[in-house]
Protein backbone atom coordinates (compact mmCIF):
# COMPACT_ATOMS: atom_id res chain seq x y z
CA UNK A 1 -3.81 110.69 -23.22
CA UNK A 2 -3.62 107.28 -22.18
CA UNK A 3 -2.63 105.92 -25.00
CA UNK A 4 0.45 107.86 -24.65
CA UNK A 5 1.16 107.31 -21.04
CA UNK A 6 1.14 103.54 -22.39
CA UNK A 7 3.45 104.61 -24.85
CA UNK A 8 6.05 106.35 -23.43
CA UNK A 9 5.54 105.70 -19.39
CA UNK A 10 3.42 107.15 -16.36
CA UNK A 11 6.49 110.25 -16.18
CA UNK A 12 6.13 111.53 -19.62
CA UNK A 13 5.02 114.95 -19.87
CA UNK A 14 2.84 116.80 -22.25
CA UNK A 15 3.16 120.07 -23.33
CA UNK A 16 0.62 122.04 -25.14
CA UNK A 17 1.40 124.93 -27.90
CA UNK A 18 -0.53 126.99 -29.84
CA UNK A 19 0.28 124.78 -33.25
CA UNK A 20 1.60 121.56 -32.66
CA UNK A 21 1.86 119.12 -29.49
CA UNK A 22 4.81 117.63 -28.56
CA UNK A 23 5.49 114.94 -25.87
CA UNK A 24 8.96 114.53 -23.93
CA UNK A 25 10.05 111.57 -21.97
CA UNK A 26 12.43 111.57 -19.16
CA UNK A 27 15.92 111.27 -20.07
CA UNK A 28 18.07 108.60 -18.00
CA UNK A 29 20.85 110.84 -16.74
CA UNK A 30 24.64 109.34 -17.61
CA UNK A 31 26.34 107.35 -15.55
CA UNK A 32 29.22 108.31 -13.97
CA UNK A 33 31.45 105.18 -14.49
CA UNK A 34 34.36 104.27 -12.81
CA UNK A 35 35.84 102.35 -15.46
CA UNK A 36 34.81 103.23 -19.55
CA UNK A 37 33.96 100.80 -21.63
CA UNK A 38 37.58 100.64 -23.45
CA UNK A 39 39.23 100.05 -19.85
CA UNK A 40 40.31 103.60 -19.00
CA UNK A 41 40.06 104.33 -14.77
CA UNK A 42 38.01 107.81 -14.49
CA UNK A 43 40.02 108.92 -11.51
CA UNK A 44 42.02 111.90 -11.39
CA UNK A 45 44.82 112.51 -8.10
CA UNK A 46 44.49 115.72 -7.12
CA UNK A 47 46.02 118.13 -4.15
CA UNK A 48 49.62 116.00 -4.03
CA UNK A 49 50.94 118.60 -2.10
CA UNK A 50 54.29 117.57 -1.54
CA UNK A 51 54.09 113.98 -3.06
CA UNK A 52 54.57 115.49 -6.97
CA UNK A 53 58.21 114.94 -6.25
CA UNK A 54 58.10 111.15 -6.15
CA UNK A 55 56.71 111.31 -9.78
CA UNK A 56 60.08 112.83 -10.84
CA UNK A 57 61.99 109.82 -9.03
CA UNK A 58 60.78 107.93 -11.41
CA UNK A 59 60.94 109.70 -14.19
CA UNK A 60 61.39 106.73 -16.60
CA UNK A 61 57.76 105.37 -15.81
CA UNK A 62 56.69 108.98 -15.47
CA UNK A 63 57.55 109.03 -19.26
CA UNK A 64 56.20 105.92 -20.24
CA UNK A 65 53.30 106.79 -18.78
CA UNK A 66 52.79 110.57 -20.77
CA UNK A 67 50.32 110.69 -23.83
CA UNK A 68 51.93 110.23 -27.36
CA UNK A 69 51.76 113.80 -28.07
CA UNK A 70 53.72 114.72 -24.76
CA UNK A 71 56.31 111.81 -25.35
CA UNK A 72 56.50 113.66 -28.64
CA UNK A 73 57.27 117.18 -27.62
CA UNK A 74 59.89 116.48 -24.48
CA UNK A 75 61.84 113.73 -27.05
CA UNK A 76 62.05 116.79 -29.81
CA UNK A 77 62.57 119.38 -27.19
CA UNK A 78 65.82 117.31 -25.37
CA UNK A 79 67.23 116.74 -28.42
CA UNK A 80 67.12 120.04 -29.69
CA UNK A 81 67.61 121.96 -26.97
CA UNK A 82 71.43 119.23 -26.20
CA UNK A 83 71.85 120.32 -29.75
CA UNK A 84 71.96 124.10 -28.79
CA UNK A 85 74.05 124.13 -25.85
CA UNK A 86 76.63 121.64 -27.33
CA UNK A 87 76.71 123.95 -30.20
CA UNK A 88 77.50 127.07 -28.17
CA UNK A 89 80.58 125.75 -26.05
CA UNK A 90 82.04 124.98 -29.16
CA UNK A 91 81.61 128.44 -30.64
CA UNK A 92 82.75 129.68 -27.24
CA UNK A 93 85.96 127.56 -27.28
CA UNK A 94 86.55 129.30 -30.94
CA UNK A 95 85.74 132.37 -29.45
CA UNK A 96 88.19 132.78 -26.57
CA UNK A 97 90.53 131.27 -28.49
CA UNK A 98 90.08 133.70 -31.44
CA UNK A 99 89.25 131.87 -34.42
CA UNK A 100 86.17 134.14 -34.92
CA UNK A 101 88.39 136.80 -35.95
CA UNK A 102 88.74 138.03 -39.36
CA UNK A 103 86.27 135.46 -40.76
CA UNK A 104 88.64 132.74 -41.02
CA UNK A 105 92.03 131.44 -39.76
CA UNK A 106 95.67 132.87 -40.14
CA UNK A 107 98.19 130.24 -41.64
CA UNK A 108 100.80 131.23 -38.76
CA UNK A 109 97.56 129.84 -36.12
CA UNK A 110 96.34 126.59 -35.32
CA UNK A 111 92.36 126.54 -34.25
CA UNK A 112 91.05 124.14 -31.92
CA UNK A 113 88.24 122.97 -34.66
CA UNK A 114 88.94 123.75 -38.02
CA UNK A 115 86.68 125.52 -40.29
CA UNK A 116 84.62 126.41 -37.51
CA UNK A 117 83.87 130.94 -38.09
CA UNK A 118 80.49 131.16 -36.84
CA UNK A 119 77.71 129.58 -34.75
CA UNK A 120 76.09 127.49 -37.48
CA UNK A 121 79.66 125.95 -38.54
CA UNK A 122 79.96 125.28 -34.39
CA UNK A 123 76.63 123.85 -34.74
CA UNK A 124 77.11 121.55 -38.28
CA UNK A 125 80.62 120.37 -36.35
CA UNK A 126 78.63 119.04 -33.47
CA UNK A 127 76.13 117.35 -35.58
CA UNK A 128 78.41 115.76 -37.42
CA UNK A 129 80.15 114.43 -33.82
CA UNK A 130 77.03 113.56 -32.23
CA UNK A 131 75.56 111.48 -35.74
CA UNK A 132 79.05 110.04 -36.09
CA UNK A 133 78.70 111.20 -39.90
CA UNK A 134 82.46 112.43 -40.38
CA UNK A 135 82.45 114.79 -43.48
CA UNK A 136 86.15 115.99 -43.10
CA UNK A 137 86.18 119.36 -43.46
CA UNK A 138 85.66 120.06 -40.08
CA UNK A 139 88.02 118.18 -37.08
CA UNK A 140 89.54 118.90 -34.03
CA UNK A 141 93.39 119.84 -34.18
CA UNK A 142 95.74 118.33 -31.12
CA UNK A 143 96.76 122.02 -30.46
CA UNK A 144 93.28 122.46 -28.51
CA UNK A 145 92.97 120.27 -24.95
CA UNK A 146 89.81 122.04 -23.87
CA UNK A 147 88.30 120.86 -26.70
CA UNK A 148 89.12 117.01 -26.61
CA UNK A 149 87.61 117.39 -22.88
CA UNK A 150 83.94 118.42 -24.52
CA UNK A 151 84.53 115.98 -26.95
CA UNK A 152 84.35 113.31 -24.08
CA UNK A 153 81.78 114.92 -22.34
CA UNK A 154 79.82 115.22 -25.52
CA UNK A 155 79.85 111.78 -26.46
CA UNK A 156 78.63 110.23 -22.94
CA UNK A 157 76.48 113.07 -22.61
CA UNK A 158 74.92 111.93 -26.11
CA UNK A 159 75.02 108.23 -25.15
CA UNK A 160 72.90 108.93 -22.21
CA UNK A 161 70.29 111.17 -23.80
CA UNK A 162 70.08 108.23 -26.68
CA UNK A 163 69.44 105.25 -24.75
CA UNK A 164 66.61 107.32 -22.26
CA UNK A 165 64.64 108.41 -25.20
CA UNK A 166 64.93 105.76 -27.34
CA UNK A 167 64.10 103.52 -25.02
CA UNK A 168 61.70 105.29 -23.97
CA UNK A 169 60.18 105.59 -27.12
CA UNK A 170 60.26 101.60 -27.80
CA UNK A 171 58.53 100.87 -24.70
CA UNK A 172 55.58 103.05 -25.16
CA UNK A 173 55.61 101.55 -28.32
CA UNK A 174 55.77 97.97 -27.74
CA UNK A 175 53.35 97.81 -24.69
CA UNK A 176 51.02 95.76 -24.72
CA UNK A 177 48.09 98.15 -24.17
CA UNK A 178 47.38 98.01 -27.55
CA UNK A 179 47.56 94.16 -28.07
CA UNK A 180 44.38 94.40 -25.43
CA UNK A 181 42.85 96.26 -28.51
CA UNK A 182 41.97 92.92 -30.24
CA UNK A 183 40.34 91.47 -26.91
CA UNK A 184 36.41 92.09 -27.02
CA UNK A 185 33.87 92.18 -24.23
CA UNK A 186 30.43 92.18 -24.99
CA UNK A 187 28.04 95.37 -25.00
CA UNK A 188 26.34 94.11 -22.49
CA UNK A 189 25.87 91.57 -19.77
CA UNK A 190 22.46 89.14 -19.83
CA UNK A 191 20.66 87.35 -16.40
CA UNK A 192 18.90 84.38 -17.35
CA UNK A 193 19.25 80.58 -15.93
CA UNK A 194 21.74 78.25 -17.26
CA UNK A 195 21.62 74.62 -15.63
CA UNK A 196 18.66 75.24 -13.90
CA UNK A 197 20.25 77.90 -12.13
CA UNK A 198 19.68 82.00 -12.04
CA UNK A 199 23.17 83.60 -13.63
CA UNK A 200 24.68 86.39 -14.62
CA UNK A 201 26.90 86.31 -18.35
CA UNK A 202 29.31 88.20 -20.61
CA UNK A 203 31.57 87.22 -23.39
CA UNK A 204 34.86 87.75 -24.23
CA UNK A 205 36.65 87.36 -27.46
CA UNK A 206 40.11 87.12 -29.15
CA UNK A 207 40.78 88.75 -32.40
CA UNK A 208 43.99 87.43 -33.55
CA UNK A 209 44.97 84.25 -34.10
CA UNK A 210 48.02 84.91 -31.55
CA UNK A 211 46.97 82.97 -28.41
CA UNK A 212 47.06 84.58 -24.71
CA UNK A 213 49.25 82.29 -22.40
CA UNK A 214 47.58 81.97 -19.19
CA UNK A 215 44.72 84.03 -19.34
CA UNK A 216 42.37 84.70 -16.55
CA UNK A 217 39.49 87.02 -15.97
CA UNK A 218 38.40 88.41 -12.52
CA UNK A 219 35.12 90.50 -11.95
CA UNK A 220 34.87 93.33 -9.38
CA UNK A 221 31.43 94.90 -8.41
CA UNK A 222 31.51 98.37 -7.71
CA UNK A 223 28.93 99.62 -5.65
CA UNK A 224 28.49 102.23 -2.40
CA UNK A 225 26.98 100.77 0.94
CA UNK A 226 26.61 101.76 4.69
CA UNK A 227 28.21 99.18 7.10
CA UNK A 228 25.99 98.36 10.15
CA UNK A 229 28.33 100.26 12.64
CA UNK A 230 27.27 103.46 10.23
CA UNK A 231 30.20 103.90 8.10
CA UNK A 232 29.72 104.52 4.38
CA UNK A 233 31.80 103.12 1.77
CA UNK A 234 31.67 105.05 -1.70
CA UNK A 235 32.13 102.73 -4.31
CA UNK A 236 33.34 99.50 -2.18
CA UNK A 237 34.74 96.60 -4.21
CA UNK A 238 33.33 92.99 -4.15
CA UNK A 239 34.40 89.82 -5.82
CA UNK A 240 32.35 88.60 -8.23
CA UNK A 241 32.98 84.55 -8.41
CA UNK A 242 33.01 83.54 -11.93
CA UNK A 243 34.96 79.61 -11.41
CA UNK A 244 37.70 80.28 -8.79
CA UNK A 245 36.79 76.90 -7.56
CA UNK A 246 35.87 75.18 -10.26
CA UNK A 247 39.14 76.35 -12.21
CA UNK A 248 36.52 78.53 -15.04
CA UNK A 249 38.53 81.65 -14.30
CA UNK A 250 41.53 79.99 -16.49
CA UNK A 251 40.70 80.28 -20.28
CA UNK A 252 41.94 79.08 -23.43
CA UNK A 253 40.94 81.91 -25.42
CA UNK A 254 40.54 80.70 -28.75
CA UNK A 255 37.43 81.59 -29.83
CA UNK A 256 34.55 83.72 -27.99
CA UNK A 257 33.68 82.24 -24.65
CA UNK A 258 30.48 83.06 -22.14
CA UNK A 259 31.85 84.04 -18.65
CA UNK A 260 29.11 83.23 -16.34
CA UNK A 261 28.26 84.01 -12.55
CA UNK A 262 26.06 81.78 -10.76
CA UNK A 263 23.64 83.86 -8.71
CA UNK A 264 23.63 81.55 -5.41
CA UNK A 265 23.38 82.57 -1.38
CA UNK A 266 26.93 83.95 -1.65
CA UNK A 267 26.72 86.08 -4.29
CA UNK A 268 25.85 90.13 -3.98
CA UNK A 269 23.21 89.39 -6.22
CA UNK A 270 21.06 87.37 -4.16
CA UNK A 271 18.81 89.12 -3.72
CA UNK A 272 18.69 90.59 -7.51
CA UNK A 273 15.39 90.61 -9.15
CA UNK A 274 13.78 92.13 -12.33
CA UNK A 275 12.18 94.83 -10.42
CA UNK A 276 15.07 95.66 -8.20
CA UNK A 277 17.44 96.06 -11.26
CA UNK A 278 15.69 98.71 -12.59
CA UNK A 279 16.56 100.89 -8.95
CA UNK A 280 20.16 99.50 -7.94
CA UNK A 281 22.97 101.60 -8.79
CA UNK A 282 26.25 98.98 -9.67
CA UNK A 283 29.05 98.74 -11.38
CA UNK A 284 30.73 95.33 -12.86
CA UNK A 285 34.51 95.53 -13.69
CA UNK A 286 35.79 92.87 -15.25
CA UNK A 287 39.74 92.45 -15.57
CA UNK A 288 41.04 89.73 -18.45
CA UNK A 289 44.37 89.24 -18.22
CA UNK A 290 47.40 87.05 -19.75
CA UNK A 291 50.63 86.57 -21.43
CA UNK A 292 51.29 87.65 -24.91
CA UNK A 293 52.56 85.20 -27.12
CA UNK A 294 54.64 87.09 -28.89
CA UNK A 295 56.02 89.56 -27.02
CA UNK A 296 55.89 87.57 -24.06
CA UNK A 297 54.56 90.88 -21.90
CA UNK A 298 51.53 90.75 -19.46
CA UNK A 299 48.61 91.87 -20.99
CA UNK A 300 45.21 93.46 -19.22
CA UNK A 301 42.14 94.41 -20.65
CA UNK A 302 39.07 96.07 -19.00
CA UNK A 303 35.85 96.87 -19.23
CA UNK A 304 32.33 97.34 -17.20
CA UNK A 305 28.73 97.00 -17.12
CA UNK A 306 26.50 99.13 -15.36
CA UNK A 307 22.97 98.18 -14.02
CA UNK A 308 21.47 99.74 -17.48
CA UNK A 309 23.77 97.31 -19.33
CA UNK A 310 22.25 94.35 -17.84
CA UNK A 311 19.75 92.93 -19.57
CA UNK A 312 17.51 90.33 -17.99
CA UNK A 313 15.88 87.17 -19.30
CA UNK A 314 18.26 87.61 -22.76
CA UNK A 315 21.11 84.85 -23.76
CA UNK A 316 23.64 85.70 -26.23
CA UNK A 317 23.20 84.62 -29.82
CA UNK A 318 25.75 81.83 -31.28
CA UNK A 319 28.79 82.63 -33.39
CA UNK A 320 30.22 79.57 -34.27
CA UNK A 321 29.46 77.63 -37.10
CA UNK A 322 31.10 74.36 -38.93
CA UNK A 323 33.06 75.18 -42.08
CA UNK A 324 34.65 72.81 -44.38
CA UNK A 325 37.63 71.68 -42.53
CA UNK A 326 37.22 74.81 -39.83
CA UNK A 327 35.53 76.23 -37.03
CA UNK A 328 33.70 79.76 -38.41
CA UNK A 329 33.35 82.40 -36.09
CA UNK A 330 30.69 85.19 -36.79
CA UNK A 331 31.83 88.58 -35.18
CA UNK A 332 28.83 90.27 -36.49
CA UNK A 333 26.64 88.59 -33.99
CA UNK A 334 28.89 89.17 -31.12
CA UNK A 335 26.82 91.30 -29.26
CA UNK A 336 23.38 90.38 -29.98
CA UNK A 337 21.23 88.54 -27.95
CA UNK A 338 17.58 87.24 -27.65
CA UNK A 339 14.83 86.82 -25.34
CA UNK A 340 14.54 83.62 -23.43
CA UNK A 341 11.80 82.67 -20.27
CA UNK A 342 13.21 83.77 -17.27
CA UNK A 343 11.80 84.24 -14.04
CA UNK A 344 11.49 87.46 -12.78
CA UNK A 345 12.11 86.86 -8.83
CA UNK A 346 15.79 86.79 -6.97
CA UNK A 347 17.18 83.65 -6.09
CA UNK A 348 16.47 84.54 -2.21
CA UNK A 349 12.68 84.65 -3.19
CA UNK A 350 12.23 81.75 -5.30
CA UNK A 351 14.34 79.59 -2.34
CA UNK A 352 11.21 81.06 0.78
CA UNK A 353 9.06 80.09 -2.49
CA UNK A 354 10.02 76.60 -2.33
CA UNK A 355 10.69 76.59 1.39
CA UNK A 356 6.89 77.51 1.88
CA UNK A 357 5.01 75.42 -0.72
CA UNK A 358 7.38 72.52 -0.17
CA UNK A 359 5.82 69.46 2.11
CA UNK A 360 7.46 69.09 5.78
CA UNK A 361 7.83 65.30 6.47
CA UNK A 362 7.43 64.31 10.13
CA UNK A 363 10.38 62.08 11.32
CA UNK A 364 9.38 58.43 11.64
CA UNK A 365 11.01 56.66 14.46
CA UNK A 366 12.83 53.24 13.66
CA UNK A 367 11.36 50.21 14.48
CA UNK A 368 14.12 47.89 16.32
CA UNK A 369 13.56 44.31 16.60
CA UNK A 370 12.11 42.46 19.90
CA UNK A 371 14.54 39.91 21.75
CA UNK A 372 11.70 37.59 21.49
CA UNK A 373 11.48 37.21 18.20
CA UNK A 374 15.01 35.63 18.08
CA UNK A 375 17.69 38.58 18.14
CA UNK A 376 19.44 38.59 21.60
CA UNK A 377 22.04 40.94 20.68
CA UNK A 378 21.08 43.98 22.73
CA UNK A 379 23.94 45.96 21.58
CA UNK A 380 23.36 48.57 24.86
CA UNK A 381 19.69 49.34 23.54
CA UNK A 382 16.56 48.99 24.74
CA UNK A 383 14.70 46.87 22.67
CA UNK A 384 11.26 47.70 21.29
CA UNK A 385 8.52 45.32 22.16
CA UNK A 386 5.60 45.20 19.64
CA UNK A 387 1.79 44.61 19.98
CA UNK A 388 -0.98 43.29 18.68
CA UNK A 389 -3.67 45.45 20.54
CA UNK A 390 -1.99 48.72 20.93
CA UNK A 391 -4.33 50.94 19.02
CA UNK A 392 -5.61 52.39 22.50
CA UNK A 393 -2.08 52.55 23.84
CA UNK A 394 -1.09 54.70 20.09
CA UNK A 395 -3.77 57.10 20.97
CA UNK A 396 -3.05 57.51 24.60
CA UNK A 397 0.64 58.15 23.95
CA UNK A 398 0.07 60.77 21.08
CA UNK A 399 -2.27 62.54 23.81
CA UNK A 400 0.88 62.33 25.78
CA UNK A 401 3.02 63.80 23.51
CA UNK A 402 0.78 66.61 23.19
CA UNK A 403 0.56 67.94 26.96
CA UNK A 404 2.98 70.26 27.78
CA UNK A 405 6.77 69.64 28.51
CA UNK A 406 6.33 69.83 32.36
CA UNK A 407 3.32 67.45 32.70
CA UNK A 408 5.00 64.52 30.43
CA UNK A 409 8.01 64.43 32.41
CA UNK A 410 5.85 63.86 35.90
CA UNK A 411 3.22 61.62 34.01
CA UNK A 412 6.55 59.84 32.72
CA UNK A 413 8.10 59.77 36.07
CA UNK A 414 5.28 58.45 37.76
CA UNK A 415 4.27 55.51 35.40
CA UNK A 416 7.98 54.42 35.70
CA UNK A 417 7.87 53.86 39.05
CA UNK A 418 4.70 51.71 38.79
CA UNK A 419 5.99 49.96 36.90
CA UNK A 420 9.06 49.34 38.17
CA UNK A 421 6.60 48.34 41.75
CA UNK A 422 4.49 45.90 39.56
CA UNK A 423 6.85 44.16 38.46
CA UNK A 424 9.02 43.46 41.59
CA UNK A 425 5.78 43.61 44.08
CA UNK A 426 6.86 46.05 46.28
CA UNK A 427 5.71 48.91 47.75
CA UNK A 428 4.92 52.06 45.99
CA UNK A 429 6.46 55.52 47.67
CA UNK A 430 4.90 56.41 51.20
CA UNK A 431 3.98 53.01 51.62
CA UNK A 432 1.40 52.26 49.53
CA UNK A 433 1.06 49.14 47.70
CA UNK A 434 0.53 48.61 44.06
CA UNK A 435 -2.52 47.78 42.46
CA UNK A 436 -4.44 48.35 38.57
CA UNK A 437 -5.58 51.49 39.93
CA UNK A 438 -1.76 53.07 40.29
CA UNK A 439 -1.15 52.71 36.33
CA UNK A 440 -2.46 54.98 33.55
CA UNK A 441 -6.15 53.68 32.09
CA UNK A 442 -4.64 52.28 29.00
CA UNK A 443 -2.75 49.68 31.19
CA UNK A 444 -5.99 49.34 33.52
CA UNK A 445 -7.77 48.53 30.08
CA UNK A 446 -5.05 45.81 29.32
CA UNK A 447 -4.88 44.34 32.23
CA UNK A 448 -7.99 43.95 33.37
CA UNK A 449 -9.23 42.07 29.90
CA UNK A 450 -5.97 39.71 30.38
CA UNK A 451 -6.65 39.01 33.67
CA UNK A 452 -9.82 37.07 33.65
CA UNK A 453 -8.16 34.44 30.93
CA UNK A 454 -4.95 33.39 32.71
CA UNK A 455 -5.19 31.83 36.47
CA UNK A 456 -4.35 34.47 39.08
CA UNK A 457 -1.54 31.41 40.25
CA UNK A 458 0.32 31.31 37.03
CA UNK A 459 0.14 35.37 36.45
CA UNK A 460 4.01 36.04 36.87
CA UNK A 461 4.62 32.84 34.15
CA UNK A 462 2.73 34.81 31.73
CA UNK A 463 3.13 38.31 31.65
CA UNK A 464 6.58 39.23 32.19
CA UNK A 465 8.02 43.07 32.28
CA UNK A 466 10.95 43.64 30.84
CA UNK A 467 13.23 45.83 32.96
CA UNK A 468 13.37 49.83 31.84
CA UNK A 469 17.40 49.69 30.87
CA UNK A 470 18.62 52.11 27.98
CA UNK A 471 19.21 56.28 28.14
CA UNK A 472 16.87 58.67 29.30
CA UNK A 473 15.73 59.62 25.86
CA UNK A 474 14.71 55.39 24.98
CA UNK A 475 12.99 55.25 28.40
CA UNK A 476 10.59 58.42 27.61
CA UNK A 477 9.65 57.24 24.31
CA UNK A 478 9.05 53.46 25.21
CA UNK A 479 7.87 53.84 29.04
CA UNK A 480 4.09 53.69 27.45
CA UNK A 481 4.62 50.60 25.37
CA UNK A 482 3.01 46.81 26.23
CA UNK A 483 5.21 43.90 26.03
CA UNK A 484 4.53 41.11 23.21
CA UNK A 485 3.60 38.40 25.36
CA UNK A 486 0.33 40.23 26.45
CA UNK A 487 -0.43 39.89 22.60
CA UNK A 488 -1.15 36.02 22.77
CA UNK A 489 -3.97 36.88 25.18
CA UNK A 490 -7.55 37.07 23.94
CA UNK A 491 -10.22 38.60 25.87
CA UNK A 492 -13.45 40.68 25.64
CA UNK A 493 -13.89 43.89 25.27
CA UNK A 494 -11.87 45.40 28.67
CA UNK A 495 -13.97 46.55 31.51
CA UNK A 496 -13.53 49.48 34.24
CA UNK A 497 -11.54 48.24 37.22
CA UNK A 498 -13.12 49.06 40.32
CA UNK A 499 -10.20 49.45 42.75
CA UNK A 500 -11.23 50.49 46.27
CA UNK A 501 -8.85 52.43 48.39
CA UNK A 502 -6.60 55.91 47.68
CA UNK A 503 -4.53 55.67 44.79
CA UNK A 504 -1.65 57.63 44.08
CA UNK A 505 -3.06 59.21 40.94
CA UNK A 506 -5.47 61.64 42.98
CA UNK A 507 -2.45 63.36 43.91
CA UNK A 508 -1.66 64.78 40.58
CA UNK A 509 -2.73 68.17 39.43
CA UNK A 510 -6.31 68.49 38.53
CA UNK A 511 -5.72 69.18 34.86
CA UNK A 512 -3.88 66.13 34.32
CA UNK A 513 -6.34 63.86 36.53
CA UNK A 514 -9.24 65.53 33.95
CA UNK A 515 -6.23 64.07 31.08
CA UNK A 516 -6.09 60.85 32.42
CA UNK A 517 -9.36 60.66 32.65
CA UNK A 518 -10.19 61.45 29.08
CA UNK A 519 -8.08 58.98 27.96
């Protein structure tokens, strides 16, 4: 049994009989397509009403239009029946004018159509008028006005009848429905990737050696879908692109060519995969059209490919082959095609594929030069001041960086104005004055081991600040950094700063004091 669930799928069914076992497999009801393979639309109009009329204002194209075997019967039926009631005035005219009596005419009478006795003479004379054949045995005598007036109206009559028939005829018979005959499409349509990328691909072939001018193919998909407002849209029509941009569209038909699709973010197959295939319900039209070189008339061929004429992970075999002083090509390979690797995932998943395994750089800051180091061109930046020792200062600030939003913009707020006080000497807010003790630890740290190897007299000679200038954004990301010249000074390992008196740090919040502290 489970050898032939493996067999034939997990939906077969098996019946049991008294003398032999049989197993069916599910059938894969038709399709209902909207266009057949040779091109023809399966739609029918139905419940006109009123609009039938507008099909007999143009009855030309209504004609042209008609099946052979119809264009047949009205263009023997016209004829035939013109030929009857032509026929029958004239035997009326001999009628009324008696030359139906006695079964022939009196010498002492002139008819108005000699040798005319009887309906099929009537009939033979207006043959003989209407094909322009002129036997002579039959004629119209000058004794007989009423008949040179049907003899007029007979001939324009006739002319008319001849040229809408006839011409009718040589249309239908010279359109160039059947010159699309000779175009081929492929059996089916393949997915597999082409230039690295996922596509979708069908050929196309010319089988006479008359070129199309100007040929171009278009692809619709066909396929019912519910908008997000709730509306449903049986059998809505997308563009497939297949080289609008690229100018692929326009072909030079010459020998078979591969149209292909490129399955990207704006295609409707994006989201296409091996497994969904086997439940979507599509259609692909696909329109070729062109000029025919010989008879100069547009041309149009069609053809689709539903979702059970897809084939995934195939590529189509090749026909050409080098002759001796020609290109070959092998129609009997047309539509076969072979297996290739393909993966079976949609475009959308292999892209969150890559998006998730893919590494996520962190953006490195630029380093800009010092005006120190020789480069006094500002240019309205702040410039960045390297340092030797700032492995402490590294650490505090990417403790900084880590407390929330709130808490760096008062810790940066704060240490601004500190600075800002140290450096001028005056007084911090509320009248305190600035000491070690007002700046964050990794200053204290620095200072206090620079201190002890500089005299107190000759402090503002050798450490100088440079003044916070730039935008907002500079002044957050560089308030934390140490200028260079504190770099030239050596000193031990730095020391806790006892500072007596209130500083303005104890009024922070608690969980930043336990912050600073930890730093």
């Amino acid at each position: 049994m489970s050898a032939v669930r493996r067999k034939f799928g997990e939906d077969c069914q098996v019946v049991d009989t008294s003398r032999t076992m049989t197993f069916s497999a599910p059938v894969k009801r038709k399709r209902q397509r909207f266009v057949e393979k040779n091109g023809r639309c399966n739609v029918q109009h139905g419940n006109l009403g009123g609009e039938t009329s507008r099909y007999l204002s143009d009855l030309f194209t209504t004609l042209v239009d008609l099946k052979w075997r119809w264009n047949l019967l009205i263009f023997i039926l016209t004829y035939t029946v013109a030929w009857l009631v032509m026929a029958s005035m004239w035997w009326v005219i001999a009628y009324i004018r008696g030359d139906l009596s006695h079964g022939g005419h009196e010498r002492s009478s002139t008819p108005c159509v000699a040798n005319v006795y009887n309906f099929p003479s009537a009939f033979l004379f207006f043959i003989e008028t209407e094909a322009t054949i002129g036997y002579g045995h039959r004629y119209i005598t000058e004794k007989c006005p009423e008949g040179i007036i049907l003899f007029l109206f007979q001939s324009l009559l006739g002319s008319i009848v001849d040229a809408f028939l006839i011409g009718c005829m040589f249309i239908k018979m010279s359109q160039p429905k059947k010159r699309a005959e000779t175009l081929m499409f492929s059996q089916d349509a393949v997915v597999s990737q082409r230039d690295g990328k996922l596509c979708l691909m069908f050929r196309v072939g010319n089988l006479r050696n008359s070129h199309m001018v100007s040929a171009q193919i278009r692809c619709k998909l066909i396929k019912s879908r519910q908008t997000p407002e709730g509306e449903f849209l049986p059998l809505d029509q997308c563009e497939l692109d297949v080289g609008f941009g690229t100018g692929a569209d326009q072909l030079f038909l010459v020998s078979p060519l591969t149209i292909c699709h490129e399955i990207n973010t704006d295609s409707p197959f994006f989201d296409l995969s091996q497994r969904s295939l086997m439940n979507e319900q599509f259609e692909i039209v696909v329109i070729l059209e062109g000029i025919v070189e010989t008879t100069g008339m547009t041309c149009q061929a069609r053809t689709s490919y539903t979702e059970d004429e897809v084939l995934w992970g195939h590529r189509f075999l090749p026909v050409m082959s080098l002759e001796e002083g020609f290109f070959r090509v092998d129609y009997s390979q047309f539509h076969n095609t072979f297996e290739v690797p393909t993966p079976p995932y949609s475009v959308k998943e292999q892209e969150e594929k890559n998006s998730l395994t893919s590494p996520n750089p962190l953006p490195i800051a630029p380093t800009l030069p010092s005006p120190l180091l020789g480069n006094s061109g500002r240019g309205g930046r702040r410039e960045r001041l390297l340092s030797a020792d700032n492995a402490d200062h590294a650490h505090a600030e990417e403790q900084a960086f880590r407390l929330p939003n709130k808490l760096q913009r008062m810790s940066s707020t704060k240490e601004e104005h500190l600075w800002r006080a140290l450096k001028t000497g005056s007084a911090l807010p509320g009248g305190k004055a600035s000491s070690t003790g007002d700046l964050s630890l990794s200053i204290q740290r620095f200072r206090s081991s620079s201190i002890p190897a500089v005299r107190q007299g000759h402090l503002e000679e050798q450490v100088q600040l440079l003044p916070l200038d730039g935008d907002a954004e500079e002044a957050d990301v560089e308030k934390h950094r140490l200028p260079t010249v504190f770099s030239t000074i050596s000193a031990p390992p730095p020391a806790p700063v006892q500072v007596v008196g209130t500083r303005p740090e104890d009024n922070l919040p608690p969980k930043l004091r336990k912050m600073n502290a930890d730093r």
